[in-house]
Protein backbone atom coordinates (compact mmCIF):
# COMPACT_ATOMS: atom_id res chain seq x y z
CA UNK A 1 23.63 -58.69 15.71
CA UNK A 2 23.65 -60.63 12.20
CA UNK A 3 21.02 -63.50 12.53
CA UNK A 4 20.88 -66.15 10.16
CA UNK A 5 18.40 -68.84 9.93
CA UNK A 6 19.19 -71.68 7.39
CA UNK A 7 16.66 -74.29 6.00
CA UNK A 8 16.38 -77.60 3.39
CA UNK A 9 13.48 -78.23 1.48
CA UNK A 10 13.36 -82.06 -0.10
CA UNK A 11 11.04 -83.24 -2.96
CA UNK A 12 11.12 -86.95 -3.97
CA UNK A 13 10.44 -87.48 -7.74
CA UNK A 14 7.53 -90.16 -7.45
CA UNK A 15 9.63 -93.07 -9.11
CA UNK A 16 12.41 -91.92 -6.24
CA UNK A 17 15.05 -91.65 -9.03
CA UNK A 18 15.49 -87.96 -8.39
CA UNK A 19 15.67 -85.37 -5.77
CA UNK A 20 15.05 -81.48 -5.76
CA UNK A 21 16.68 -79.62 -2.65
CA UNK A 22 16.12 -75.96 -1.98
CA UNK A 23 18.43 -74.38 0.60
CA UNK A 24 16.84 -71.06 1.95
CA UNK A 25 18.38 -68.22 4.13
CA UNK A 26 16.72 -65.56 6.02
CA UNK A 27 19.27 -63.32 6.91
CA UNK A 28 19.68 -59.90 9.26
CA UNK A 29 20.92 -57.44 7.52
CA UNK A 30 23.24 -54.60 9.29
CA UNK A 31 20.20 -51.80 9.02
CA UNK A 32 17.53 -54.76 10.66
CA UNK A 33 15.97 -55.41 7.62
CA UNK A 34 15.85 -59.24 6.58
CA UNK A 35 16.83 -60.77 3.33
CA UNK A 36 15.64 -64.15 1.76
CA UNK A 37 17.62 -66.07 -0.76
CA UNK A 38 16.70 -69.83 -2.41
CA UNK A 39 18.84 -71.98 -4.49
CA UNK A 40 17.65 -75.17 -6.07
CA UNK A 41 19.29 -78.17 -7.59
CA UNK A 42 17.92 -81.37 -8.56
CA UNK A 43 20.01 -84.51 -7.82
CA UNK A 44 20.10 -87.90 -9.39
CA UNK A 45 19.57 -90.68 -6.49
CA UNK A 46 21.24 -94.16 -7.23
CA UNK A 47 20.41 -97.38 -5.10
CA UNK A 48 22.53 -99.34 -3.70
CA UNK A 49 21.94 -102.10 -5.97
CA UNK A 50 22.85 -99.06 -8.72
CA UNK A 51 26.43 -97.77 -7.61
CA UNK A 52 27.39 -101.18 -6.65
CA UNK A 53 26.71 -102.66 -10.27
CA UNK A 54 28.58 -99.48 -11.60
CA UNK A 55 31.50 -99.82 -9.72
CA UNK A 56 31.83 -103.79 -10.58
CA UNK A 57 31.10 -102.57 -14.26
CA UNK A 58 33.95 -100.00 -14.32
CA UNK A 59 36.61 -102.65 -12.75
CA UNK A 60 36.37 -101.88 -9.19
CA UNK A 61 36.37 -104.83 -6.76
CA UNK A 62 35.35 -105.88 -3.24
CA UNK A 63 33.14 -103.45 -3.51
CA UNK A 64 30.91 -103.50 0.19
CA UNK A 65 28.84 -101.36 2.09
CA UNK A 66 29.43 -99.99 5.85
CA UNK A 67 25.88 -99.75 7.48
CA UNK A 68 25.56 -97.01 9.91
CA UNK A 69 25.36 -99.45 12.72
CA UNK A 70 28.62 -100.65 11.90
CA UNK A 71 30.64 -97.61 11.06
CA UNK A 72 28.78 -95.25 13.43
CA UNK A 73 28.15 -92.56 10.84
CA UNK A 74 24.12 -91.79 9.80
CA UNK A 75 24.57 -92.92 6.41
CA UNK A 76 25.57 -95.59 4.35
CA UNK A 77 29.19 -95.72 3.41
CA UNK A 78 30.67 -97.25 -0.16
CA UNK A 79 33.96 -99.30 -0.13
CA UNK A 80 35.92 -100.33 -2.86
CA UNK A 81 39.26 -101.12 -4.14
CA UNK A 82 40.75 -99.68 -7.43
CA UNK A 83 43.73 -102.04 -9.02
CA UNK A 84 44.88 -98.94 -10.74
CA UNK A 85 44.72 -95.30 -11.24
CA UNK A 86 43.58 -95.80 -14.77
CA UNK A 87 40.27 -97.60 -13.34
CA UNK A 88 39.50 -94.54 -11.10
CA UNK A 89 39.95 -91.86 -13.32
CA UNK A 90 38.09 -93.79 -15.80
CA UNK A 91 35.13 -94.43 -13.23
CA UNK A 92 35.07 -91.01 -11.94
CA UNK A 93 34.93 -89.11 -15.70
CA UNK A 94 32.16 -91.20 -16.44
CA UNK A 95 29.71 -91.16 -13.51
């Protein structure tokens, strides 16, 4: 049998302005011996108030958020409307 077991590890920067994620795996190997591998990465967390002032900046409008309570997924969800192409490949080179 080849068992994995998966886990996250989160670490808030104190300000909040960052996050560092480990994913770790724990995994059966063929012979019965286990193996451990991490990765790391360390993301850049924007606030609402953030990507909604970005978008607006970069041309995009009606820009609104779905609460989960509305849309039924766990997170928040961004919406906004790009009048052209030009304004979302400029956004998205940029951010």
């Amino acid at each position: 049998m080849n068992v994995r077991v998966l886990g996250q590890a989160w670490v808030w920067s104190p300000a909040g302005g960052q996050l560092q994620i480990a994913l770790f795996t724990l995994a059966e190997g063929h012979n019965g011996v286990w193996n451990a591998a991490a990765h790391e990465t360390t993301l850049r967390a924007l606030r609402r108030s953030e990507l909604t002032a970005a978008l607006a900046q970069h041309g995009f409008e009606a820009v609104h958020w779905l609460m989960p309570e509305d849309s039924g997924y766990y997170q928040p969800i961004v919406v906004a409307v790009a009048e052209s192409q030009d304004i979302a490949a400029k956004a998205s080179s940029t951010v």
